[in-house]
PDB file of N, CA and C in Angstrom:
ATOM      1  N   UNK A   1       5.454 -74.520  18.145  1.00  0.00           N
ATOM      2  CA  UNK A   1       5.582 -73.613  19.282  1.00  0.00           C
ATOM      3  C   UNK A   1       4.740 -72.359  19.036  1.00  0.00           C
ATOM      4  N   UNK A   2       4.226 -71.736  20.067  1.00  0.00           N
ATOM      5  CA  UNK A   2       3.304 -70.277  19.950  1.00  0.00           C
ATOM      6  C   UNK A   2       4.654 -69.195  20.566  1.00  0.00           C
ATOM      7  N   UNK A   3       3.373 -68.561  20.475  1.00  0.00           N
ATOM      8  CA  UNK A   3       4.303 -67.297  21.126  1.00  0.00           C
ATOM      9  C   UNK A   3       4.751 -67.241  22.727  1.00  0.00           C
ATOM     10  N   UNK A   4       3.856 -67.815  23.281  1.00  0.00           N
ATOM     11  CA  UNK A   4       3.478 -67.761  24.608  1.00  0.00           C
ATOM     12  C   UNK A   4       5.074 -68.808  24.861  1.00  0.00           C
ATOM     13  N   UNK A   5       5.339 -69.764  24.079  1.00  0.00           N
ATOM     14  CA  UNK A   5       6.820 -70.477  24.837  1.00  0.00           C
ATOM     15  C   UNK A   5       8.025 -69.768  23.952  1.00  0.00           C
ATOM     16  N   UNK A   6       7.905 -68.905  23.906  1.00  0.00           N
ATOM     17  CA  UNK A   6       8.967 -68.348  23.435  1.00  0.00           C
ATOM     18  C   UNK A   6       9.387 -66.571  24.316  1.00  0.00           C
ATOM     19  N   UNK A   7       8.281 -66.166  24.787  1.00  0.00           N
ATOM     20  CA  UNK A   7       8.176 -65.344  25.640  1.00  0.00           C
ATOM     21  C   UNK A   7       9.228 -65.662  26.888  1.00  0.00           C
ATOM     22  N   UNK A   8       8.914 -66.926  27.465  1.00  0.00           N
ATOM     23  CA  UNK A   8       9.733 -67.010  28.982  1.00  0.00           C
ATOM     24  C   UNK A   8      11.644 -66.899  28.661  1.00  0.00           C
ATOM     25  N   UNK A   9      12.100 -67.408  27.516  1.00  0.00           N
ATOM     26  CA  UNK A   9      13.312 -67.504  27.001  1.00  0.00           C
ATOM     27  C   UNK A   9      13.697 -66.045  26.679  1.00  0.00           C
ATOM     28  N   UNK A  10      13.767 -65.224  27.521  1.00  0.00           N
ATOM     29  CA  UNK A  10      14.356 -63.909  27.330  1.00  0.00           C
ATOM     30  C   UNK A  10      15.849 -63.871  27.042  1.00  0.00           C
ATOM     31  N   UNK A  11      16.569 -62.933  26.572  1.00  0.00           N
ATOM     32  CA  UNK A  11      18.105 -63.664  26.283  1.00  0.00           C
ATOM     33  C   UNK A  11      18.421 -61.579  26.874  1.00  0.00           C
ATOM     34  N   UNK A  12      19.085 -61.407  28.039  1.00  0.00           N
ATOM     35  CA  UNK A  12      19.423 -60.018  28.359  1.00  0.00           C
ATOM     36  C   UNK A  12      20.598 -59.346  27.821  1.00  0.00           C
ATOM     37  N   UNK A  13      20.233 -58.672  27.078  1.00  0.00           N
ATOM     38  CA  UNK A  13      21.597 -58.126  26.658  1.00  0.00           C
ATOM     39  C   UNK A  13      21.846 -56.818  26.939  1.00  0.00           C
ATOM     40  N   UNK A  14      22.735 -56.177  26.730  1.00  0.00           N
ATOM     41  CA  UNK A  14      23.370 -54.159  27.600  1.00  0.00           C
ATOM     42  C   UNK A  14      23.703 -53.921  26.234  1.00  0.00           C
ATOM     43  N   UNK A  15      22.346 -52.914  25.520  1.00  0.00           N
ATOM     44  CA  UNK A  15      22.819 -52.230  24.085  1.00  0.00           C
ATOM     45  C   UNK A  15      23.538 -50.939  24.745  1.00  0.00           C
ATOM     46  N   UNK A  16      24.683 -50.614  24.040  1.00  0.00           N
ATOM     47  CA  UNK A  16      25.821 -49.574  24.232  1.00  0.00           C
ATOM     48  C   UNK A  16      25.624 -48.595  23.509  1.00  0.00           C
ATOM     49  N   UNK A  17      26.178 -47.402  23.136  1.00  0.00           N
ATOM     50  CA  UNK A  17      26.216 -46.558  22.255  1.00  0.00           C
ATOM     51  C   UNK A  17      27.944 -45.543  22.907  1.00  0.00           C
ATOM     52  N   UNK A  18      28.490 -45.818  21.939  1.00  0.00           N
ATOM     53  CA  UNK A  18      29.891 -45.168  21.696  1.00  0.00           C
ATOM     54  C   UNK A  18      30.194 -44.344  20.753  1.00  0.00           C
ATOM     55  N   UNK A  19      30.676 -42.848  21.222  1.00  0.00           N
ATOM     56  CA  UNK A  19      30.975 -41.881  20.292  1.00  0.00           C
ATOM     57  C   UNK A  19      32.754 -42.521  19.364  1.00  0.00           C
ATOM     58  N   UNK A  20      33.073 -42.762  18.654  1.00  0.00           N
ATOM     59  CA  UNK A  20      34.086 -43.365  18.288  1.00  0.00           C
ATOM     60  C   UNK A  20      34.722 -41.923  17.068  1.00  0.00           C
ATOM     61  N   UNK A  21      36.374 -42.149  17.376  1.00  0.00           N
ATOM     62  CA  UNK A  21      36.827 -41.192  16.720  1.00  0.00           C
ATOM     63  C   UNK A  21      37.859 -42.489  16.034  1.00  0.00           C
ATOM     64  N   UNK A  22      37.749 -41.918  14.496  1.00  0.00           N
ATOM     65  CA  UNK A  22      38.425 -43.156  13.428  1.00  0.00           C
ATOM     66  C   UNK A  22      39.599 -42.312  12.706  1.00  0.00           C
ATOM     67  N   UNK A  23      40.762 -42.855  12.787  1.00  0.00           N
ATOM     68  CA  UNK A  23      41.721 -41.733  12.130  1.00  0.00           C
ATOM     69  C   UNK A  23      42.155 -42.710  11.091  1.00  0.00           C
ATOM     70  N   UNK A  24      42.294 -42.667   9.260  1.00  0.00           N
ATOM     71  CA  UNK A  24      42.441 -43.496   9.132  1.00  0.00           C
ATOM     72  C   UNK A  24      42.964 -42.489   7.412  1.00  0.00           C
ATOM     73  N   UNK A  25      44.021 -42.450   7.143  1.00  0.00           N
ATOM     74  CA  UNK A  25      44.907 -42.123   5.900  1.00  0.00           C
ATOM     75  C   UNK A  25      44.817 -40.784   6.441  1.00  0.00           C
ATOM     76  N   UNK A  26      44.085 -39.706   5.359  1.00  0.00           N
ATOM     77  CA  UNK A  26      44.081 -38.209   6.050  1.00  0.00           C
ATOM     78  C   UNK A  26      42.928 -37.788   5.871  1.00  0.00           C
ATOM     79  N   UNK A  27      41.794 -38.686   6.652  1.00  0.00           N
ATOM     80  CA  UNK A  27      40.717 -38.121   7.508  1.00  0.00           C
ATOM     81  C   UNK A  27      40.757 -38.611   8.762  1.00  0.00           C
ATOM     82  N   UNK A  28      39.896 -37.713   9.021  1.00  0.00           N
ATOM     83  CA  UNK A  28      39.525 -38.514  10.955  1.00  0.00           C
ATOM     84  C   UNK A  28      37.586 -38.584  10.758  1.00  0.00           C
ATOM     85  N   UNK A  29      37.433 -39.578  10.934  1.00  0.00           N
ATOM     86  CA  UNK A  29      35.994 -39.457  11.163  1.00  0.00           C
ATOM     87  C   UNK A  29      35.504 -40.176  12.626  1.00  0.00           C
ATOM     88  N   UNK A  30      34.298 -39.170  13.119  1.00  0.00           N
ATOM     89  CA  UNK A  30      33.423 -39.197  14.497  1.00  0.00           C
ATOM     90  C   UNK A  30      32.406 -39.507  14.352  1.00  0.00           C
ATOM     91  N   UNK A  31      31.918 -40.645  14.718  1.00  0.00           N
ATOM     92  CA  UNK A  31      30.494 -41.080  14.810  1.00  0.00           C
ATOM     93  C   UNK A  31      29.627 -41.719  15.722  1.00  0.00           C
ATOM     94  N   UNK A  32      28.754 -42.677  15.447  1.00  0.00           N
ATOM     95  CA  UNK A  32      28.033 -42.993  16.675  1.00  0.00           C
ATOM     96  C   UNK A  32      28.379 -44.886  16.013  1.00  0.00           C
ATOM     97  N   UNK A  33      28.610 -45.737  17.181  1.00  0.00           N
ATOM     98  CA  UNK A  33      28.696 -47.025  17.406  1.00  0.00           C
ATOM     99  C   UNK A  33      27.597 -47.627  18.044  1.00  0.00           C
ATOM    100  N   UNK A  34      27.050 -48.486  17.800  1.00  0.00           N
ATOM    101  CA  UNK A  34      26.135 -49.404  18.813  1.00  0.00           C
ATOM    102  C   UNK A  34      26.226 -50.615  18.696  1.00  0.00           C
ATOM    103  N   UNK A  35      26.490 -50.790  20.259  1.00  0.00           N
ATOM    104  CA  UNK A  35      27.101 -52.129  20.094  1.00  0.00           C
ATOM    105  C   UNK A  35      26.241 -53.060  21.306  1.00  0.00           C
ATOM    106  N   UNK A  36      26.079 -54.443  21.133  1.00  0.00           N
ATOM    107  CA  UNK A  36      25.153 -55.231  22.276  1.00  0.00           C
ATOM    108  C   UNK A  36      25.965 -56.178  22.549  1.00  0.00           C
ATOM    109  N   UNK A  37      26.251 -55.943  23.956  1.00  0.00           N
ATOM    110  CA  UNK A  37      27.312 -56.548  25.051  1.00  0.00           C
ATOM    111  C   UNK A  37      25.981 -57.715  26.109  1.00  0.00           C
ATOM    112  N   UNK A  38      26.753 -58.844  26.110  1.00  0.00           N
ATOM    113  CA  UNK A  38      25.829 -59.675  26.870  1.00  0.00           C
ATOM    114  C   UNK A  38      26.324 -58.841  28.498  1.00  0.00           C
ATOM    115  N   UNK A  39      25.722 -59.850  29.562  1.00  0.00           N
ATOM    116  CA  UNK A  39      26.003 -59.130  30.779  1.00  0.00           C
ATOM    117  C   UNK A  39      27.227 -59.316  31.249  1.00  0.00           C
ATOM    118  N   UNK A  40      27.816 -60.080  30.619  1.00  0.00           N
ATOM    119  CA  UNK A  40      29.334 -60.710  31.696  1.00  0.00           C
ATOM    120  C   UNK A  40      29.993 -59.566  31.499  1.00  0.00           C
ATOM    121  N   UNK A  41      30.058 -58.540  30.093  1.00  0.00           N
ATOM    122  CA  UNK A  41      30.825 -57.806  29.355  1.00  0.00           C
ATOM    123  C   UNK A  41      30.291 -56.308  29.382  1.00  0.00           C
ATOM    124  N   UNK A  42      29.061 -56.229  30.000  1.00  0.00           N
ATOM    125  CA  UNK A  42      28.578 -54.865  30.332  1.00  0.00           C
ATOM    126  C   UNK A  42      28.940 -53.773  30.997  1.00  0.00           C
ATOM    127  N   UNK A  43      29.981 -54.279  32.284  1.00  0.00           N
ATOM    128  CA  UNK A  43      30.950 -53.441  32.943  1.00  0.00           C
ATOM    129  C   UNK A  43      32.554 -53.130  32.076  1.00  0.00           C
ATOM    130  N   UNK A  44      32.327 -53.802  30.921  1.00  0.00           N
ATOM    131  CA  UNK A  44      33.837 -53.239  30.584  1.00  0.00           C
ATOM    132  C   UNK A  44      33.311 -51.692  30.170  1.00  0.00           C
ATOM    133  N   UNK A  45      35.146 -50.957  30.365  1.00  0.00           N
ATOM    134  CA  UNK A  45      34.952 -49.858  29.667  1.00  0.00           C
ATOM    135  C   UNK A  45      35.084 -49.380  28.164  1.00  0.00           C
ATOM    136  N   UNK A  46      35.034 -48.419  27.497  1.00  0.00           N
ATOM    137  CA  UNK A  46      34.884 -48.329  26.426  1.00  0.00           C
ATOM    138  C   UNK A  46      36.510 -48.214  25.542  1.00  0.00           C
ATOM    139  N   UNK A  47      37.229 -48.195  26.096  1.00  0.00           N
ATOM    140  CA  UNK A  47      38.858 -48.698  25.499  1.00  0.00           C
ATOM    141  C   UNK A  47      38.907 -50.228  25.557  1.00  0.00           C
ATOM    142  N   UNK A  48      37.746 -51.057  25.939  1.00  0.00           N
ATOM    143  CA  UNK A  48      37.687 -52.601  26.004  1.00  0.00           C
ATOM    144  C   UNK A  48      36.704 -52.778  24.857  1.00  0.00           C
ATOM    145  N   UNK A  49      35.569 -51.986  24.701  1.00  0.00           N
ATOM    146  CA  UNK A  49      34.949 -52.057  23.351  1.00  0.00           C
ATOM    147  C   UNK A  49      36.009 -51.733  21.939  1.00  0.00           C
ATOM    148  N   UNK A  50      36.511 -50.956  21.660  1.00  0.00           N
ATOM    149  CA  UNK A  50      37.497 -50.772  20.625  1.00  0.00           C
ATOM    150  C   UNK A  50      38.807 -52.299  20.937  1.00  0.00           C
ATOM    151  N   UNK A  51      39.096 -52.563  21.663  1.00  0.00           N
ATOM    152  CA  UNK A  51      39.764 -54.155  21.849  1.00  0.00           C
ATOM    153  C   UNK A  51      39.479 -55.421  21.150  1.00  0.00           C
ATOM    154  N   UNK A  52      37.799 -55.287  21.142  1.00  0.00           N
ATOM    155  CA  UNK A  52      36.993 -57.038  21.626  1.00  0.00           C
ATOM    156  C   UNK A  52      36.697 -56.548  20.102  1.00  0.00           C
ATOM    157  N   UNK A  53      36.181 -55.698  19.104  1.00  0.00           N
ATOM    158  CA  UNK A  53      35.762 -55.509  17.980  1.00  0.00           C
ATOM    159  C   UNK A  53      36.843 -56.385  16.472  1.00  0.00           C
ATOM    160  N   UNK A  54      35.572 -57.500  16.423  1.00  0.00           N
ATOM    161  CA  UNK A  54      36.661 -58.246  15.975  1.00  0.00           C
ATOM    162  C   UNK A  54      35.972 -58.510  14.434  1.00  0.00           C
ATOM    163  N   UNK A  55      35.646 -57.449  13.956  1.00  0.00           N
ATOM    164  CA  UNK A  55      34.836 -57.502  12.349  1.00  0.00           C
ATOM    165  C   UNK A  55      35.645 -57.320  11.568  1.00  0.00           C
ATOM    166  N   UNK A  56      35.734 -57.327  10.611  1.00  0.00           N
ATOM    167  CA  UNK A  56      36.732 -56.585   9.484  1.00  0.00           C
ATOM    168  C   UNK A  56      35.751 -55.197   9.083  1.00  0.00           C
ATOM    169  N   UNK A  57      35.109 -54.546   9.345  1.00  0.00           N
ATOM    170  CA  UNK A  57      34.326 -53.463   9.050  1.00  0.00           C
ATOM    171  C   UNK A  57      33.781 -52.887  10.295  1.00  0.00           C
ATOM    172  N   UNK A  58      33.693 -51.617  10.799  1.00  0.00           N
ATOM    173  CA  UNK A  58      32.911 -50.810  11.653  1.00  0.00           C
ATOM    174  C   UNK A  58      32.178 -50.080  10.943  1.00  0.00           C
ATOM    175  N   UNK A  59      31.094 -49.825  10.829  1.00  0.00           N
ATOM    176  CA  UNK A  59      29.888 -49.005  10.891  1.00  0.00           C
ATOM    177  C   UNK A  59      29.793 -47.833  11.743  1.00  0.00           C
ATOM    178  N   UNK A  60      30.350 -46.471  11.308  1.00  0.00           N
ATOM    179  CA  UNK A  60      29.524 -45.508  12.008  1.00  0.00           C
ATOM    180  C   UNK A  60      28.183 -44.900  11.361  1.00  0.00           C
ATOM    181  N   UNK A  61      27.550 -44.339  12.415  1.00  0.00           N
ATOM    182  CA  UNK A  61      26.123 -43.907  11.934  1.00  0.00           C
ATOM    183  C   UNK A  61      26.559 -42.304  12.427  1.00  0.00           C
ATOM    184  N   UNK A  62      25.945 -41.423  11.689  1.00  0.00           N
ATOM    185  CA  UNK A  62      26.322 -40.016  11.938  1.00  0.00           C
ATOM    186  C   UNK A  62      27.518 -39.573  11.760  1.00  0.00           C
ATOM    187  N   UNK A  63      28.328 -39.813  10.656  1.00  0.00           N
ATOM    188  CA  UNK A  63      29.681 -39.445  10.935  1.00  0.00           C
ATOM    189  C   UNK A  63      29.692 -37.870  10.272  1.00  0.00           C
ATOM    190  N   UNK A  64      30.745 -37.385  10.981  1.00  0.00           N
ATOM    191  CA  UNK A  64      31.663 -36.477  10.816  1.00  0.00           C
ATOM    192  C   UNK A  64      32.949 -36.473  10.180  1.00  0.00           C
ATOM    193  N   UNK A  65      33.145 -36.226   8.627  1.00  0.00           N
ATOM    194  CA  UNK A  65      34.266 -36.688   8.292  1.00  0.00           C
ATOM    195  C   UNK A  65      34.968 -35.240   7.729  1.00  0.00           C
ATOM    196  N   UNK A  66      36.004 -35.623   9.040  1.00  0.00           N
ATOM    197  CA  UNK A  66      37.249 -34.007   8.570  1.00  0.00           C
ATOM    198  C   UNK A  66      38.809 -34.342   7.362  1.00  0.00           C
ATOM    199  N   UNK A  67      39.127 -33.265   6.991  1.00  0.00           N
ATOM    200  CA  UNK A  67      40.395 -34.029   6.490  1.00  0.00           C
ATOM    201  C   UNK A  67      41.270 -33.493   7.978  1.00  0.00           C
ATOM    202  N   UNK A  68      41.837 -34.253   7.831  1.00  0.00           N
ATOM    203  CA  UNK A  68      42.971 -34.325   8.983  1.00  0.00           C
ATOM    204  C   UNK A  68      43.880 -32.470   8.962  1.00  0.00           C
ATOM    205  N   UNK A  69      44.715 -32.444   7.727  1.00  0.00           N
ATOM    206  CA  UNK A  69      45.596 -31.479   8.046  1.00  0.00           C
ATOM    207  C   UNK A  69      45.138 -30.355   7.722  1.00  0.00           C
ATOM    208  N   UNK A  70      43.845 -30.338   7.941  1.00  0.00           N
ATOM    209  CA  UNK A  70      43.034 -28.655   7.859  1.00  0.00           C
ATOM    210  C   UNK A  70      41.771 -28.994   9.012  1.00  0.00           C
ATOM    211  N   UNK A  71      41.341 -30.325   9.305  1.00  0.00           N
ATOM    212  CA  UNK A  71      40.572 -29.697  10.216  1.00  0.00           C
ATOM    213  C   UNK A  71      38.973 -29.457   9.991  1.00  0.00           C
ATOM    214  N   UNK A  72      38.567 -29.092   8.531  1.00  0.00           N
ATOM    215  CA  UNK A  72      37.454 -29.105   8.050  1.00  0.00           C
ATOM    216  C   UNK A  72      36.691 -29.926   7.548  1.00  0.00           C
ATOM    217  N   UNK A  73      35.446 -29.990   8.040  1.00  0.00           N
ATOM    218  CA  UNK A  73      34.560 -31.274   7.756  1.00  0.00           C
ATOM    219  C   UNK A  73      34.614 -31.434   6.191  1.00  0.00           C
ATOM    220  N   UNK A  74      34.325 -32.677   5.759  1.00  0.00           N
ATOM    221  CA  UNK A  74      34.221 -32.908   4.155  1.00  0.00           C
ATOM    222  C   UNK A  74      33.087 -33.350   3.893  1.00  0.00           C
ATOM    223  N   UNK A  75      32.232 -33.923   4.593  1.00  0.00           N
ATOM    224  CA  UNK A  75      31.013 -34.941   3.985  1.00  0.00           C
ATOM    225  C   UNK A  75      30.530 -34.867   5.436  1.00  0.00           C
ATOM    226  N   UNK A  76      29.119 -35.769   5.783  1.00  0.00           N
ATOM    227  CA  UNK A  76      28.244 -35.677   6.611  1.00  0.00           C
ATOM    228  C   UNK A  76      26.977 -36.711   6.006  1.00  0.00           C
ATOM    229  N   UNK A  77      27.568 -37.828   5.763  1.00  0.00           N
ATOM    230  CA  UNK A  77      26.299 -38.887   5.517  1.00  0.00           C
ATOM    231  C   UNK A  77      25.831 -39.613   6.423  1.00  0.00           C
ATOM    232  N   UNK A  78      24.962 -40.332   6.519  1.00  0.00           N
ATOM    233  CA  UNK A  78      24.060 -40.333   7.016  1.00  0.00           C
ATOM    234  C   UNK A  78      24.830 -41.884   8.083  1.00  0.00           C
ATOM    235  N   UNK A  79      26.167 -42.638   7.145  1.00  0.00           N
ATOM    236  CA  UNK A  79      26.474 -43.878   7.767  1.00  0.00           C
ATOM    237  C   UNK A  79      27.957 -44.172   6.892  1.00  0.00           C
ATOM    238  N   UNK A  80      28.689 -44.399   7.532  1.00  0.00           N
ATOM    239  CA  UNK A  80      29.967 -44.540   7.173  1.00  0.00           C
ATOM    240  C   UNK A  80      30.573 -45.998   7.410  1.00  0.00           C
ATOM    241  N   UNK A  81      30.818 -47.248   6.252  1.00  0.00           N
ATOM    242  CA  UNK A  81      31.451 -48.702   6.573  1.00  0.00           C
ATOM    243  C   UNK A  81      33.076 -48.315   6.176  1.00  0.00           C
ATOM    244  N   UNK A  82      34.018 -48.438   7.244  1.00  0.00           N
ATOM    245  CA  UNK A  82      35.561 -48.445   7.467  1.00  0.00           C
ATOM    246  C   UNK A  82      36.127 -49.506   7.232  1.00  0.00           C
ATOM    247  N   UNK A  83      36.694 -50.459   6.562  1.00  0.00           N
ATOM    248  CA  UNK A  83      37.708 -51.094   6.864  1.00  0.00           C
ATOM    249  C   UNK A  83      38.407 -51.696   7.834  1.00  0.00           C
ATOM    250  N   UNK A  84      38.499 -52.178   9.036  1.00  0.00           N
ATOM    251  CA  UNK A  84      39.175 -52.471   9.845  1.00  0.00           C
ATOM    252  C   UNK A  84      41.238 -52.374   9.564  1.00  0.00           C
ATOM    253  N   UNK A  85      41.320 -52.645   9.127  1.00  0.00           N
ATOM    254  CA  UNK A  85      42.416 -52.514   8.280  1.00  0.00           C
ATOM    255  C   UNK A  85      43.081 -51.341   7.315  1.00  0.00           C
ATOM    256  N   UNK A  86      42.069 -50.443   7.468  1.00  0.00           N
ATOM    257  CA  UNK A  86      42.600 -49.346   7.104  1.00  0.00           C
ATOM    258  C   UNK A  86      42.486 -48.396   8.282  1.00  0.00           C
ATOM    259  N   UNK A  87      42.144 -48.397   9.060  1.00  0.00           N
ATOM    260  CA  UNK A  87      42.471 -47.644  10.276  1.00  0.00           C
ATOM    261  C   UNK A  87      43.787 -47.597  11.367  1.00  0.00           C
ATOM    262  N   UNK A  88      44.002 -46.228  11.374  1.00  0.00           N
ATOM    263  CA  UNK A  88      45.198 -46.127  11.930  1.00  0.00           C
ATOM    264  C   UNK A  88      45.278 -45.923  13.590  1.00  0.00           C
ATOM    265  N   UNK A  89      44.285 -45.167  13.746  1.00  0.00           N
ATOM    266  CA  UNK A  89      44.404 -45.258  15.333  1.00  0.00           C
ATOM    267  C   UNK A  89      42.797 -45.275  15.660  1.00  0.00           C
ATOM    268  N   UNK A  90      42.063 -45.165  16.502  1.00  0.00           N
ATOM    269  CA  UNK A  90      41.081 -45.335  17.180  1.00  0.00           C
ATOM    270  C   UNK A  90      40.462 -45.284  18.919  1.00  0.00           C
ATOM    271  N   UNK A  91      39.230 -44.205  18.942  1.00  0.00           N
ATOM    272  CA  UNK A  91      39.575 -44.001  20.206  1.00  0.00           C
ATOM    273  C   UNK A  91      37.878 -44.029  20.848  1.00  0.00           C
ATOM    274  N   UNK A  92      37.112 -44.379  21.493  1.00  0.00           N
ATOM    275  CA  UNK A  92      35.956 -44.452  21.767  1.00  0.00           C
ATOM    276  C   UNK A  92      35.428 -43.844  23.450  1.00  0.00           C
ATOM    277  N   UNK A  93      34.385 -43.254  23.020  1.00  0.00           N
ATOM    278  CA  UNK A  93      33.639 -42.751  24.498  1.00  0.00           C
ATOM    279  C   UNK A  93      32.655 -43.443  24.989  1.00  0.00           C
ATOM    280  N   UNK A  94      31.993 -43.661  25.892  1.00  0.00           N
ATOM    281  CA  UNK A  94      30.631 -44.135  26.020  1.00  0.00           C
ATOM    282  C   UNK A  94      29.640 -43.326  26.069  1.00  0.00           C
ATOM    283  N   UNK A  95      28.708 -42.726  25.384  1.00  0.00           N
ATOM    284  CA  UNK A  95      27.135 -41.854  25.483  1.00  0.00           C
ATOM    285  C   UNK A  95      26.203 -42.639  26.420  1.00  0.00           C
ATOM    286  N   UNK A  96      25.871 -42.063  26.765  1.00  0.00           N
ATOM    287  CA  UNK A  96      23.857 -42.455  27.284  1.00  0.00           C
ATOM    288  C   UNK A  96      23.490 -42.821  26.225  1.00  0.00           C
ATOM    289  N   UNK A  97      22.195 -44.075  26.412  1.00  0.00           N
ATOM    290  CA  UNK A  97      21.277 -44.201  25.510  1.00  0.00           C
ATOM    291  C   UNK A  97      20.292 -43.686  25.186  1.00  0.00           C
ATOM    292  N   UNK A  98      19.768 -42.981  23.812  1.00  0.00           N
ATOM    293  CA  UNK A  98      18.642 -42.335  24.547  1.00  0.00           C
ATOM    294  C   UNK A  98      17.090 -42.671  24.443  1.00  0.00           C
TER     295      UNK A  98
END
């Protein structure tokens, strides 16, 4: 096969981007999610993205990590892998892409 038959097989997908807030022992961390929703699933809202997430790990990129009972940031790397299972509550926005 060339390139040329592989061109017409486009596959459309709706890349997302979700501000996600992770509360999980005694931090809370805020970051950025991106996630690629085929089209059937492009109109859900973003309390349906935190639902359908069925990894044992989330990935934030940009996080913000506070301790909980003060409030003050602790760290600021560059990408944060969570646990699924160690998270206690969870809450997501939808951003623009940019």
């Amino acid at each position: 096969m060339n390139e040329e038959d592989f061109s017409s097989h486009s596959i459309e997908s709706n890349h997302r981007r979700f501000q996600v807030t992770v509360y999980s022992g005694g931090m809370k961390m805020i970051g950025i999610v991106y996630h690629s929703a085929d089209t059937r699933s492009s109109s859900r809202r973003a309390s349906d993205f935190i639902h359908s997430v069925n990894q044992e790990r989330l990935t934030l990129s940009s996080p913000r990590i506070y301790e909980r009972s003060t409030n003050l940031v602790i760290d600021e790397p560059p990408f944060v892998v969570i646990n699924m299972a160690q998270i206690t509550a969870m809450h997501a926005e939808e951003l623009e892409m940019e």
